[in-house]
C-alpha atoms as a PDB file:
ATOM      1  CA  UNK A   1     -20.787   7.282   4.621  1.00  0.00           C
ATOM      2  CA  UNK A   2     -21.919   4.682   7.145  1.00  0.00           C
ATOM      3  CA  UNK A   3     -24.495   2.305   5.612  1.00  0.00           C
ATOM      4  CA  UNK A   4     -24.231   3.575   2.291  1.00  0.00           C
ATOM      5  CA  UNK A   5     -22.921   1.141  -0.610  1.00  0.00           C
ATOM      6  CA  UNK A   6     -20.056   2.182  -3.342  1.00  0.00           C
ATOM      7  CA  UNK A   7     -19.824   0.711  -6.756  1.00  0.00           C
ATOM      8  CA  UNK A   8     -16.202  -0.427  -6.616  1.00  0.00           C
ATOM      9  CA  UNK A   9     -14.742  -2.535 -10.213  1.00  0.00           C
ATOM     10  CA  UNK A  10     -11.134  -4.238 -10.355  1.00  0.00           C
ATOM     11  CA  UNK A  11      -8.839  -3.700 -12.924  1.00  0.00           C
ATOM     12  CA  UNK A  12      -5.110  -5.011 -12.978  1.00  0.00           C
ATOM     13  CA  UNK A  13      -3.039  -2.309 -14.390  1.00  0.00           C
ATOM     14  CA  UNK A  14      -2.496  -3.071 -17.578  1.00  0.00           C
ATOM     15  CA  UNK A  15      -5.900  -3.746 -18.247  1.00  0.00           C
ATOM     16  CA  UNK A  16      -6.193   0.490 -18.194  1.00  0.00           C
ATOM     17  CA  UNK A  17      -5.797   3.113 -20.682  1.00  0.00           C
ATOM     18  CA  UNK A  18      -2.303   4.469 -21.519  1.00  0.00           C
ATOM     19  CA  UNK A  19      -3.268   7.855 -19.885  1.00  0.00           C
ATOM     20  CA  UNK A  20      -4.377   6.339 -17.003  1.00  0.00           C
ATOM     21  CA  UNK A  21      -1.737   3.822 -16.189  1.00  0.00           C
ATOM     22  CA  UNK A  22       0.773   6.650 -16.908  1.00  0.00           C
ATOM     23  CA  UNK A  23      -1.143   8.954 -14.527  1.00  0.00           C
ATOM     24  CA  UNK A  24      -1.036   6.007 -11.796  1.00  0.00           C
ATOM     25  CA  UNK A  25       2.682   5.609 -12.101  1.00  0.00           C
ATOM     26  CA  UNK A  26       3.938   8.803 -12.204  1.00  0.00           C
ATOM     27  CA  UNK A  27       1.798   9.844  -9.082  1.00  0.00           C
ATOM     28  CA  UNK A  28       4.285   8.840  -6.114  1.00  0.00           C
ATOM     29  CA  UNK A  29       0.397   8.428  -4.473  1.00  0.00           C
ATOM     30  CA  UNK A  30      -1.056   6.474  -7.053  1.00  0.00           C
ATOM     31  CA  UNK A  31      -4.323   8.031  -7.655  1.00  0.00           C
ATOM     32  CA  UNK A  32      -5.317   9.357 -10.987  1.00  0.00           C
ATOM     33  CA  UNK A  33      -8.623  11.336 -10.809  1.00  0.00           C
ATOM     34  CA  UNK A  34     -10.845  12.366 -13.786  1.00  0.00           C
ATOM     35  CA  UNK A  35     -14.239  14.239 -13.693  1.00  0.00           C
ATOM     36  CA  UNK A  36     -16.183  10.971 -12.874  1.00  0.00           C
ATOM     37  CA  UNK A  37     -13.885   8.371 -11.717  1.00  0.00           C
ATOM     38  CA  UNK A  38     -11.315   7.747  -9.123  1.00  0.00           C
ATOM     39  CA  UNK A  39      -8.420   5.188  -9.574  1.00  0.00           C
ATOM     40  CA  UNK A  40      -6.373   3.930  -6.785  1.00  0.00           C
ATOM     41  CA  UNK A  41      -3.516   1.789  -7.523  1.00  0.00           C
ATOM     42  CA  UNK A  42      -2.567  -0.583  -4.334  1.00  0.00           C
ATOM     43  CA  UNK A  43       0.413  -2.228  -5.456  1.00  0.00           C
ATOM     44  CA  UNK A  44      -1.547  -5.603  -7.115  1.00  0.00           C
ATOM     45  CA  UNK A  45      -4.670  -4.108  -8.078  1.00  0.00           C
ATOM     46  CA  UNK A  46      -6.723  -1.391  -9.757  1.00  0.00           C
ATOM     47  CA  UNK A  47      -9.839   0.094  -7.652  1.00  0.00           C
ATOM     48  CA  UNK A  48     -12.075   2.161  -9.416  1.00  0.00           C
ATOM     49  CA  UNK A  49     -14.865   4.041  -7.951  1.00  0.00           C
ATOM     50  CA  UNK A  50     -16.733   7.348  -8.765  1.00  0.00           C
ATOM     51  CA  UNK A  51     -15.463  11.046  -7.842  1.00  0.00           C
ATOM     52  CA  UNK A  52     -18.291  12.098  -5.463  1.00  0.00           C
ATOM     53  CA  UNK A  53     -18.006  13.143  -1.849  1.00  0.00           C
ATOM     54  CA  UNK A  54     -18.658   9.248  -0.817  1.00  0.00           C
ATOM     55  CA  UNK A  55     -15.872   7.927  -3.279  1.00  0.00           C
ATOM     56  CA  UNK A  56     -13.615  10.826  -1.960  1.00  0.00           C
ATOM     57  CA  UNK A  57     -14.410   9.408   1.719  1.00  0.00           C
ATOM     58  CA  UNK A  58     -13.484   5.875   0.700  1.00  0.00           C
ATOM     59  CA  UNK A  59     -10.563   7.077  -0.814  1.00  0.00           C
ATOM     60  CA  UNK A  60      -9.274   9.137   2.213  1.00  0.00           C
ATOM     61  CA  UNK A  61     -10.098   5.622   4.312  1.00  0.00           C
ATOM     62  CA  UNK A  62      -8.181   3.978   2.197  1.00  0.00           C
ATOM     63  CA  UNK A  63      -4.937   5.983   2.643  1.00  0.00           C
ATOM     64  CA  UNK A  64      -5.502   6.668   5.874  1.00  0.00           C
ATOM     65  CA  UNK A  65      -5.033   3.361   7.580  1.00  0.00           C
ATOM     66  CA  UNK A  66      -3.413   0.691   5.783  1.00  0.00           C
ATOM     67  CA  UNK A  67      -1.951  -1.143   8.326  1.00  0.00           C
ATOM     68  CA  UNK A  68      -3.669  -0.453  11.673  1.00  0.00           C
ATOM     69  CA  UNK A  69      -4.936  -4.202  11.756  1.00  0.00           C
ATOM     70  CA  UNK A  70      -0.988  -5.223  12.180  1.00  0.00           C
ATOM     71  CA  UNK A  71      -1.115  -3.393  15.478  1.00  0.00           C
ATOM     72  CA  UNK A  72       2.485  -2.158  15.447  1.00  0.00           C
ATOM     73  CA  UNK A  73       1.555   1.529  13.786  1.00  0.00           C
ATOM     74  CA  UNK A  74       2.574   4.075  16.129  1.00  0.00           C
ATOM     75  CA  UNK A  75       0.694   7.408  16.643  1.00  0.00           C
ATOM     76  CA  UNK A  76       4.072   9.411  14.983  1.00  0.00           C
ATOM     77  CA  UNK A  77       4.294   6.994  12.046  1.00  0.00           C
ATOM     78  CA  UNK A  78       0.405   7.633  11.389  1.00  0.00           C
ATOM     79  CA  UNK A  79       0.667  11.332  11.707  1.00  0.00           C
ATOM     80  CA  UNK A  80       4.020  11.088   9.100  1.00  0.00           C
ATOM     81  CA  UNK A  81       2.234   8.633   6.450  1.00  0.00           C
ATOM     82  CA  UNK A  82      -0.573  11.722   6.311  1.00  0.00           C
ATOM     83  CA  UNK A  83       1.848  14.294   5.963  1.00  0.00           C
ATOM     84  CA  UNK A  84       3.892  12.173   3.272  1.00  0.00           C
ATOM     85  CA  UNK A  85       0.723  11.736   1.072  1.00  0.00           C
ATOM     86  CA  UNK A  86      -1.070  14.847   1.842  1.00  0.00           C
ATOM     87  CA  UNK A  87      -3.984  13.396   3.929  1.00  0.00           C
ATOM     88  CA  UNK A  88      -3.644  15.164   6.845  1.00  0.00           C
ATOM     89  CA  UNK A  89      -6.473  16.801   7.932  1.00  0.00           C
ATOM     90  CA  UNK A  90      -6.512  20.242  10.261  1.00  0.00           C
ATOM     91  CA  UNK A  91      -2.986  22.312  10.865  1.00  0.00           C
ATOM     92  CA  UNK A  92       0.292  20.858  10.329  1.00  0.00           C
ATOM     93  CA  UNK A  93       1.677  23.395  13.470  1.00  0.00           C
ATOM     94  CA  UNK A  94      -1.402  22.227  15.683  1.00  0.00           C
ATOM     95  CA  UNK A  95      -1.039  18.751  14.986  1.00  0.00           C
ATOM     96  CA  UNK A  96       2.734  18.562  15.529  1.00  0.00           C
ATOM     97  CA  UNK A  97       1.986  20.550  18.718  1.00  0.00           C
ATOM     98  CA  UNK A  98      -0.187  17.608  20.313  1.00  0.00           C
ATOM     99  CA  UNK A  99       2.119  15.140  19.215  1.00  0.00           C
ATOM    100  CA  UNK A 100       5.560  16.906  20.548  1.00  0.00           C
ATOM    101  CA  UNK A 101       7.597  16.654  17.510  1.00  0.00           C
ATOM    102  CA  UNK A 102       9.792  18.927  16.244  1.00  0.00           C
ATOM    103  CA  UNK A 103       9.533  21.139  13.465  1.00  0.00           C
ATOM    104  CA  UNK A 104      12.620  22.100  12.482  1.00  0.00           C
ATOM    105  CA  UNK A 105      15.554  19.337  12.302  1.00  0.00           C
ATOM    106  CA  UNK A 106      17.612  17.483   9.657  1.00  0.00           C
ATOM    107  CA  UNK A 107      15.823  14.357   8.696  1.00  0.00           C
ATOM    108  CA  UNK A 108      16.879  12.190   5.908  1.00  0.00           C
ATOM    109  CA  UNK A 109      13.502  10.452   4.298  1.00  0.00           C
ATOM    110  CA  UNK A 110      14.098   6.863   2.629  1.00  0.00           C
ATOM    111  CA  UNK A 111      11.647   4.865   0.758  1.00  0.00           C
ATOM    112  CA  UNK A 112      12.373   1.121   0.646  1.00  0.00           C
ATOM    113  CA  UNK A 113      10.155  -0.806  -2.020  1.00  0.00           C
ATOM    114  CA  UNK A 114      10.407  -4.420  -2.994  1.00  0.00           C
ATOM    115  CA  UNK A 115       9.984  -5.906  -6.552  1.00  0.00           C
ATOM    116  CA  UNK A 116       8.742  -9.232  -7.506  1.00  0.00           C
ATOM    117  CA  UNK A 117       8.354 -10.143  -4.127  1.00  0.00           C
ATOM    118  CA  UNK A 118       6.799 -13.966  -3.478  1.00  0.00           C
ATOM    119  CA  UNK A 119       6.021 -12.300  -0.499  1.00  0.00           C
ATOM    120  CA  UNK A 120       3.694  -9.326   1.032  1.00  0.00           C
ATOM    121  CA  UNK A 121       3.661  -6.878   4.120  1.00  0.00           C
ATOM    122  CA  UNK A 122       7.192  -5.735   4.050  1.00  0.00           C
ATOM    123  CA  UNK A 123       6.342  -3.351   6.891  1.00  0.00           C
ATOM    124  CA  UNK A 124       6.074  -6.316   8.879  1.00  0.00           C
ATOM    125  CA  UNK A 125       9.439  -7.698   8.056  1.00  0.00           C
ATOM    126  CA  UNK A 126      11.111  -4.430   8.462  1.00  0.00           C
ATOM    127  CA  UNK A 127       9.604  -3.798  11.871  1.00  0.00           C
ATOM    128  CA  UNK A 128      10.860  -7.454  12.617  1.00  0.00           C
ATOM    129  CA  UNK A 129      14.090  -7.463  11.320  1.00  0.00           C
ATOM    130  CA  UNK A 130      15.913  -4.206  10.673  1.00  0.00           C
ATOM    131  CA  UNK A 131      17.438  -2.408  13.753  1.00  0.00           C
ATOM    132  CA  UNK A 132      16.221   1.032  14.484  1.00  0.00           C
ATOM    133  CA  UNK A 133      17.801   4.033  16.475  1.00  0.00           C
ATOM    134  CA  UNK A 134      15.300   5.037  18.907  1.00  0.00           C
ATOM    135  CA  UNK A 135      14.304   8.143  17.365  1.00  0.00           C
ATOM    136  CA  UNK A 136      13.827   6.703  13.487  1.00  0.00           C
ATOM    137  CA  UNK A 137      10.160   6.583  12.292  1.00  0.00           C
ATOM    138  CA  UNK A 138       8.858   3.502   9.862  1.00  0.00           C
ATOM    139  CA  UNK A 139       5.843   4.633   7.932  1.00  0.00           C
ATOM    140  CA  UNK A 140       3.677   1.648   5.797  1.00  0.00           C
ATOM    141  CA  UNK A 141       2.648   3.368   2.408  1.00  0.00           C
ATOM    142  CA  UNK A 142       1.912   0.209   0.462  1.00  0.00           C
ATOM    143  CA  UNK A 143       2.563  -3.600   0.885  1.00  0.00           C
ATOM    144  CA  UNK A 144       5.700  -3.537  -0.866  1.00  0.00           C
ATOM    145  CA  UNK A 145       6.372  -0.053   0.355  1.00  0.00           C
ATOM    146  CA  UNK A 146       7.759   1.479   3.731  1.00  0.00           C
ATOM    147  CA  UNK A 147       9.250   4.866   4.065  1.00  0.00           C
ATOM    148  CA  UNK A 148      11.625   5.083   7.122  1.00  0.00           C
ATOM    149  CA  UNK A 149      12.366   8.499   8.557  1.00  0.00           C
ATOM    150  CA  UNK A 150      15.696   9.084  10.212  1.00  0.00           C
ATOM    151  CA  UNK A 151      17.548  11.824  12.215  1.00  0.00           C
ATOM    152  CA  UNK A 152      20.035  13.564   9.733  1.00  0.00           C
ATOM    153  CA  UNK A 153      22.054  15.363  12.441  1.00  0.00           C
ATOM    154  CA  UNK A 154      25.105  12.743  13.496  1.00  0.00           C
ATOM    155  CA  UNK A 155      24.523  11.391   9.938  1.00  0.00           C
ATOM    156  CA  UNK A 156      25.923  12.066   6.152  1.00  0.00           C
ATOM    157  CA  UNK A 157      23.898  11.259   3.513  1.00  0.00           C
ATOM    158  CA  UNK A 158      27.068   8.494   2.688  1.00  0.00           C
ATOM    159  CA  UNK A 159      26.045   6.514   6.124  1.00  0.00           C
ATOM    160  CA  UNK A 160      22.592   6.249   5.288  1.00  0.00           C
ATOM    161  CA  UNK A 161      23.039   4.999   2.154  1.00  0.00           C
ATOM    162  CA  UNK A 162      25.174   2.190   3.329  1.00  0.00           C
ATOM    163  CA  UNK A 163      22.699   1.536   6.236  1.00  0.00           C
ATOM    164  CA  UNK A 164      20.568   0.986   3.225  1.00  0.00           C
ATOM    165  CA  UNK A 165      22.413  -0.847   1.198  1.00  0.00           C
ATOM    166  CA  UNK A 166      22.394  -3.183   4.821  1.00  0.00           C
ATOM    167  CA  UNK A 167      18.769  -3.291   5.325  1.00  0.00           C
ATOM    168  CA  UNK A 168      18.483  -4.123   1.692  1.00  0.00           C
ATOM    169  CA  UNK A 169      20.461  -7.420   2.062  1.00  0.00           C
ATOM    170  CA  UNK A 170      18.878  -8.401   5.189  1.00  0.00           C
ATOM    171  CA  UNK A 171      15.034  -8.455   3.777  1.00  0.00           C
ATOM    172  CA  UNK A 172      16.850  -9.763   0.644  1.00  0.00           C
ATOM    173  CA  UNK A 173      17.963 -12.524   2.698  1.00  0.00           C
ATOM    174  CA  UNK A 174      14.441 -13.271   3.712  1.00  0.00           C
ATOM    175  CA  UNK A 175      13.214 -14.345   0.828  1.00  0.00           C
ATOM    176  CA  UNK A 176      12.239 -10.015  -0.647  1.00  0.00           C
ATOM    177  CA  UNK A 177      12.997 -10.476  -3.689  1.00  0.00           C
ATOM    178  CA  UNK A 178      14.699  -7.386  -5.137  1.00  0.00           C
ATOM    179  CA  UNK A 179      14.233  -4.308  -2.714  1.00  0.00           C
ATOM    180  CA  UNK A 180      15.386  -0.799  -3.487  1.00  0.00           C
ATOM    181  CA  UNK A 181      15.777   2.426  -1.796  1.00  0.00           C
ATOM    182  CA  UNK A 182      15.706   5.527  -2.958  1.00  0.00           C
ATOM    183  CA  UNK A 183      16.677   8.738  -1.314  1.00  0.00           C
ATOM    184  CA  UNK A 184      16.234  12.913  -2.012  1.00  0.00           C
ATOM    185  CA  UNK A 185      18.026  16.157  -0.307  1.00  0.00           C
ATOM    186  CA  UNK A 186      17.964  16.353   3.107  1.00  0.00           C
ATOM    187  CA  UNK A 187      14.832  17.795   5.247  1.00  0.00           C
ATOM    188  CA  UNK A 188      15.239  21.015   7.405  1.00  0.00           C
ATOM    189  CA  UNK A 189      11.720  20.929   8.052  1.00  0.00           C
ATOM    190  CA  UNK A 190       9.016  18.992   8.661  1.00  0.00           C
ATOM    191  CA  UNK A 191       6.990  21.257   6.191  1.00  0.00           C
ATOM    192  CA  UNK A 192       9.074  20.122   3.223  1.00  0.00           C
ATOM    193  CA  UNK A 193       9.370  16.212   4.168  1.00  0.00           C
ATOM    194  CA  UNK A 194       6.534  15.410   1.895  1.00  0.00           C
ATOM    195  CA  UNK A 195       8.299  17.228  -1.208  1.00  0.00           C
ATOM    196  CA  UNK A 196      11.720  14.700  -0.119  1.00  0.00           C
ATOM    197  CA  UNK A 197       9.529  12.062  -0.172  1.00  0.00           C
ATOM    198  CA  UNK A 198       8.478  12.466  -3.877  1.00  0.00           C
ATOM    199  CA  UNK A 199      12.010  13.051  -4.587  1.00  0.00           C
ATOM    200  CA  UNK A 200      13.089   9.753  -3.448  1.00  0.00           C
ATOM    201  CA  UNK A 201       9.913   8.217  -5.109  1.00  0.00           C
ATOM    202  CA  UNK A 202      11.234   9.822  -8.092  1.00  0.00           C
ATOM    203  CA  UNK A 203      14.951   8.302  -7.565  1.00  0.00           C
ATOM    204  CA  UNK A 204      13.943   4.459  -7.143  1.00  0.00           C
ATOM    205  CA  UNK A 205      11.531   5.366 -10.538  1.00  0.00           C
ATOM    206  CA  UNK A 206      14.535   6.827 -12.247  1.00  0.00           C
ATOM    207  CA  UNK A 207      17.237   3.946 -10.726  1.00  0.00           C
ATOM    208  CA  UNK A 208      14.921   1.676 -11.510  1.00  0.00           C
ATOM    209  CA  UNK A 209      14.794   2.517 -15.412  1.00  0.00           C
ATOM    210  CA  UNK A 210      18.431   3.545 -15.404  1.00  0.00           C
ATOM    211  CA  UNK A 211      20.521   1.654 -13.340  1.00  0.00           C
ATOM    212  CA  UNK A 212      18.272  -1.610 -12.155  1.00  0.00           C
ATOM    213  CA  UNK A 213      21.370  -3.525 -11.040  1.00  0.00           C
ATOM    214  CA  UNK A 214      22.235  -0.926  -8.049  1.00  0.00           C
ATOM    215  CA  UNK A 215      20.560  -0.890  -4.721  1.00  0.00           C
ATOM    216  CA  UNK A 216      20.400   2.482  -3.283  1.00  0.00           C
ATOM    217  CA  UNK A 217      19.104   5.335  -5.770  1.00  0.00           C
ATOM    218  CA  UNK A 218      20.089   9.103  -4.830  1.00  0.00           C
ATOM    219  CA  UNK A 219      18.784  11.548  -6.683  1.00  0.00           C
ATOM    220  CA  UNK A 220      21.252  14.207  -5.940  1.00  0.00           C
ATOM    221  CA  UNK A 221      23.389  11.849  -7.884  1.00  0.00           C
ATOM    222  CA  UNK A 222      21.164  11.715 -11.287  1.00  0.00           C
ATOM    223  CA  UNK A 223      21.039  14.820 -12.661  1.00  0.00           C
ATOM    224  CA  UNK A 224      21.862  13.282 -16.097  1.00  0.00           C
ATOM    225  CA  UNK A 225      19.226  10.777 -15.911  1.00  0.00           C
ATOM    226  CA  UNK A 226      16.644  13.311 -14.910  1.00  0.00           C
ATOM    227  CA  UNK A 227      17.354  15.603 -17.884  1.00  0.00           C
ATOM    228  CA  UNK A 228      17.421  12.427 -20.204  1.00  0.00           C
ATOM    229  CA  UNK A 229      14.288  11.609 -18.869  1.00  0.00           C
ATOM    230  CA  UNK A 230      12.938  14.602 -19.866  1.00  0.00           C
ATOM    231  CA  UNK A 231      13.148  13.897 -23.634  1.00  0.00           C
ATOM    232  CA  UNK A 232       9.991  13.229 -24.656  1.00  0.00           C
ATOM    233  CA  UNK A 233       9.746   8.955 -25.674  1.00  0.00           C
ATOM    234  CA  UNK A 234       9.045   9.579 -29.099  1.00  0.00           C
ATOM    235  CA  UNK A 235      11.544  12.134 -29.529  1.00  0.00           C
ATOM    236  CA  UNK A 236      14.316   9.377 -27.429  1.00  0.00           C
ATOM    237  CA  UNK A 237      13.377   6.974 -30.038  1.00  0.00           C
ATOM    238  CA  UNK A 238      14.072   9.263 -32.780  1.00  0.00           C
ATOM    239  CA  UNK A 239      17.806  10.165 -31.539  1.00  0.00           C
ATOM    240  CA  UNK A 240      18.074   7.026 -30.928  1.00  0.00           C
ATOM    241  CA  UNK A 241      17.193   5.213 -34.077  1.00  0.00           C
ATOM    242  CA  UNK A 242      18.884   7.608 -36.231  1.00  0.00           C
ATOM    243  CA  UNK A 243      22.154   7.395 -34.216  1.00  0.00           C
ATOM    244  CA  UNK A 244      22.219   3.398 -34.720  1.00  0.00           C
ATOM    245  CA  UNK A 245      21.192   3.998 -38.363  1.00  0.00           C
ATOM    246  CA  UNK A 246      24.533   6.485 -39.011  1.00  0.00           C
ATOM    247  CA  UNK A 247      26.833   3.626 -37.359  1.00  0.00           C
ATOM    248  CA  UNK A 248      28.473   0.651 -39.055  1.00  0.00           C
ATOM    249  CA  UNK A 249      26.468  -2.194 -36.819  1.00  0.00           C
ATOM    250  CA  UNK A 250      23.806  -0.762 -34.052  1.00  0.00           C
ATOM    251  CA  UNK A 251      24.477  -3.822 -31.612  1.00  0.00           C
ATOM    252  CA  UNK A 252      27.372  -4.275 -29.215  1.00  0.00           C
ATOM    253  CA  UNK A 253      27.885  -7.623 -26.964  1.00  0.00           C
ATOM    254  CA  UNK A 254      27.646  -7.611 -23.257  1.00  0.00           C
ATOM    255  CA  UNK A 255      31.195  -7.713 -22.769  1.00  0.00           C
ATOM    256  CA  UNK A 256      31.547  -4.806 -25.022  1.00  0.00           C
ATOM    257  CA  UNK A 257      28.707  -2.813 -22.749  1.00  0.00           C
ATOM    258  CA  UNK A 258      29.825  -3.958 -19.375  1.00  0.00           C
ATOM    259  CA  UNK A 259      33.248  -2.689 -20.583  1.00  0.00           C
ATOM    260  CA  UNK A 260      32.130   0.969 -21.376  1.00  0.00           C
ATOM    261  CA  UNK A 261      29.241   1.200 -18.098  1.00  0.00           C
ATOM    262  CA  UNK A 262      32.707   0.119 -15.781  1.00  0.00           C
ATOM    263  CA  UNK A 263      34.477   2.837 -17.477  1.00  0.00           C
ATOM    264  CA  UNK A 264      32.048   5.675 -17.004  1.00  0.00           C
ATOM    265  CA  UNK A 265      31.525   4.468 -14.051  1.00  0.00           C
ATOM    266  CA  UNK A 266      35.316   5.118 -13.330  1.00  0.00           C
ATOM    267  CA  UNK A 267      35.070   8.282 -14.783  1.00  0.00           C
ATOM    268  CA  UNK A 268      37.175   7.172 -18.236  1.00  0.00           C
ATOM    269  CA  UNK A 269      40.351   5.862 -16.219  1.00  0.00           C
ATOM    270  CA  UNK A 270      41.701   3.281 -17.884  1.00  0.00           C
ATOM    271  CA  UNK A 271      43.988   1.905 -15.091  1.00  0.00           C
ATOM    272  CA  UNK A 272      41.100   1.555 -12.426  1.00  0.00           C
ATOM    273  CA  UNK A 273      39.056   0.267 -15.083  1.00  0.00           C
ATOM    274  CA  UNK A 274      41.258  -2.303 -16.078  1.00  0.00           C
ATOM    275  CA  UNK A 275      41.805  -3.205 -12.237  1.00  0.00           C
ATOM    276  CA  UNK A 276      37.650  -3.369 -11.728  1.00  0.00           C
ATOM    277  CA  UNK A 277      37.726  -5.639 -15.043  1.00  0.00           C
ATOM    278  CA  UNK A 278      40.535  -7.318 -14.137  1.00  0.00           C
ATOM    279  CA  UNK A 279      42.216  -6.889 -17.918  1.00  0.00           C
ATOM    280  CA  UNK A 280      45.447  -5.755 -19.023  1.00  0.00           C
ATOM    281  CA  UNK A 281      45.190  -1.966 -19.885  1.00  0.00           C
ATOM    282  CA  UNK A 282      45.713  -2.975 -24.048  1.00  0.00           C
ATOM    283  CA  UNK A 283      42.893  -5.436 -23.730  1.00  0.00           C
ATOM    284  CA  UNK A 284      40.928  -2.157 -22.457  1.00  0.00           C
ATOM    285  CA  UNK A 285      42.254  -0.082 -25.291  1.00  0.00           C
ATOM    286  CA  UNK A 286      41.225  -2.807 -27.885  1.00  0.00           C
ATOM    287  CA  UNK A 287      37.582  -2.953 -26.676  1.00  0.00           C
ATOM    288  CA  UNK A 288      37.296   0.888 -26.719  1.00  0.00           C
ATOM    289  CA  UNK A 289      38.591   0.625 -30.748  1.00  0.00           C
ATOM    290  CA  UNK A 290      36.245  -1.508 -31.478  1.00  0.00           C
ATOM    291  CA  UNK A 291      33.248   0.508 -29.914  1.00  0.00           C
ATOM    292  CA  UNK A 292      35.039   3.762 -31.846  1.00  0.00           C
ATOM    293  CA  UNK A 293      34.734   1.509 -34.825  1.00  0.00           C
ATOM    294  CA  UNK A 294      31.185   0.507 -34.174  1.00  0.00           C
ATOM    295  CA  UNK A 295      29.441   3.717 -33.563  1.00  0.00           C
ATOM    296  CA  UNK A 296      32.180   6.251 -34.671  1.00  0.00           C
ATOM    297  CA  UNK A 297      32.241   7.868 -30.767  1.00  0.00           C
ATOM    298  CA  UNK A 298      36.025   7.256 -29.013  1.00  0.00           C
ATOM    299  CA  UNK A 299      34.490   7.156 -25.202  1.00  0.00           C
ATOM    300  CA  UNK A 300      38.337   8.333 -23.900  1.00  0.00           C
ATOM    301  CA  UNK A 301      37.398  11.924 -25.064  1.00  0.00           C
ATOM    302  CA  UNK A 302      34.625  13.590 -22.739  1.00  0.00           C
ATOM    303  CA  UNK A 303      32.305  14.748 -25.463  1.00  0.00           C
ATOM    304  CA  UNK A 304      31.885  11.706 -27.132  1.00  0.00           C
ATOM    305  CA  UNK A 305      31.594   9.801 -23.997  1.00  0.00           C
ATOM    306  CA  UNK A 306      28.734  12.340 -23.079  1.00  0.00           C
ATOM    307  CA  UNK A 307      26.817  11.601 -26.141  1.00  0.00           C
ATOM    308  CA  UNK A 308      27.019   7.810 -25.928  1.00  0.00           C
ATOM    309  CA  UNK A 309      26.093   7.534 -22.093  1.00  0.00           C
ATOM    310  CA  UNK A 310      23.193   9.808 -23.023  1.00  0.00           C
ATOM    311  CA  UNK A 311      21.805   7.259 -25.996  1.00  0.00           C
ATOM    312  CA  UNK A 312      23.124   3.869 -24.474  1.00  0.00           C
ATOM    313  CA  UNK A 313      20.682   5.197 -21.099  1.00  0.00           C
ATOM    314  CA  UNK A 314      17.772   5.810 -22.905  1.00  0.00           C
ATOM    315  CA  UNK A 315      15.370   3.662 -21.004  1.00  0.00           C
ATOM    316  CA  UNK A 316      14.932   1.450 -24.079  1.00  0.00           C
ATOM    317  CA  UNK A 317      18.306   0.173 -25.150  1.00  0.00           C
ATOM    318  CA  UNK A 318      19.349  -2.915 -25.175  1.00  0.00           C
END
């Protein structure tokens, strides 16, 4: 496409339709493509251009290189970014071939993404900052986004998420203002590394609307929220509205909230909560009452506590 010019318009994203901005976000690649337009979603803004061979070009140009100009993109992390958005171009096999990597061995795939960040580049920063076992891989997907791929095989999933949790509070530290990971199964093979890289796309999406105070997502470890998640918005609403509508009072304080999230998250034992809360174990039982009272669901007894975690994490509440 040398010497040819491309119409190219700006959009922020929510100055979209619904169906596109939804197509954007839910596309771990950010691309939403229609039968004469191509949108491209690079962390700040919109680009729109048409779907024709030359917009297809610019659109392959601009996923294929992001970062080169930083200089500190190796050959292997160049050859990973294409296989983790599905740019590559010739054989997977003959590619890894000329590049002497090998196929099939664990490899744990971790996406790091920061939020509201006064800054920009966090490939940069990691490369700088965050210490790296000579065989782990750092990939640049976005400005705010890096993947880092890391040998599974001396490694449980446990250790890398407290490595994590580490690198997390070391960009924190420098001024990133709320990073996240998020993590999928384990890879066995390089074939499958891009489908454990949409996983833990989908687990920082999912943590994110969930539980936004945590640091480390795993997916393994959200089955719930996945299958809440699948309830259709409207139909959430619904459940939700008439659920608040049956009870005495539909709003609970935070103390009341953080009470019932710490005892879930103790899986309904009163005496560690109590510990975590640092209240006596009555004070516990009191606060429990009163959220019996409130929405006519006694959290002690599995069922009910089932239905209320299901409502109170419907994306929406509170």
């Amino acid at each position: 496409m040398k010497g040819q010019k491309v119409m190219l318009e700006l959009f922020l994203l929510n100055e979209l339709p619904e169906q596109v901005r939804n197509s954007l976000t839910a596309n771990p690649d950010h691309i939403c493509h229609n039968d004469s337009d191509i949108y491209y979603f690079n962390g700040q803004h919109v680009i729109k251009f048409s779907n024709d061979q030359m917009g297809n070009e610019l659109l392959y140009s601009m996923m294929s290189n992001p970062y080169l100009q930083s200089g500190n993109v190796t050959k292997a992390a160049e050859l990973y970014r294409q296989i983790l958005t599905d740019t590559l171009p010739g054989s997977l096999q003959e590619t890894l071939n000329q590049y002497d990597i090998i196929s099939t061995k664990r490899r744990y795939i971790i996406v790091f993404r920061s939020f509201f960040s006064q800054k920009n580049n966090l490939f940069s920063a990691f490369s700088a900052m965050v210490p790296l076992e000579p065989q782990d891989v750092i990939i640049p997907i976005r400005f705010d986004t890096v993947v880092l791929v890391k040998d599974a095989s001396m490694q449980t999933i446990e250790d890398i998420s407290e490595y994590s949790s580490a690198v997390i509070d070391t960009l924190e530290d420098e001024g990133f203002g709320c990073v996240k990971a998020g993590m999928g199964h384990e890879s066995s093979d390089i074939s499958t590394i891009r489908d454990v890289y949409l996983e833990a796309q989908r687990a920082i999406d999912l943590g994110m609307r969930y539980h936004g105070s945590e640091k480390v997502f795993l997916l393994s470890q959200m089955t719930l929220e996945m299958i809440i998640d699948s309830i259709p918005a409207e139909r959430r609403e619904q459940i939700k509205h008439s659920f608040f509508h049956m009870s005495a009072n539909g709003e609970m304080s935070d103390e009341l909230l953080e009470t019932v999230k710490v005892f879930f998250r103790n899986d309904l034992n009163m005496t560690a909560t109590s510990k975590q809360l640092f209240i006596h174990r009555n004070t516990l039982n009191y606060r429990l009452d009163k959220i019996h009272k409130l929405f006519n669901l006694d959290v002690r007894s599995f069922q009910d506590a089932v239905v209320f975690k299901i409502i109170t994490d419907f994306p929406d509440y509170v």
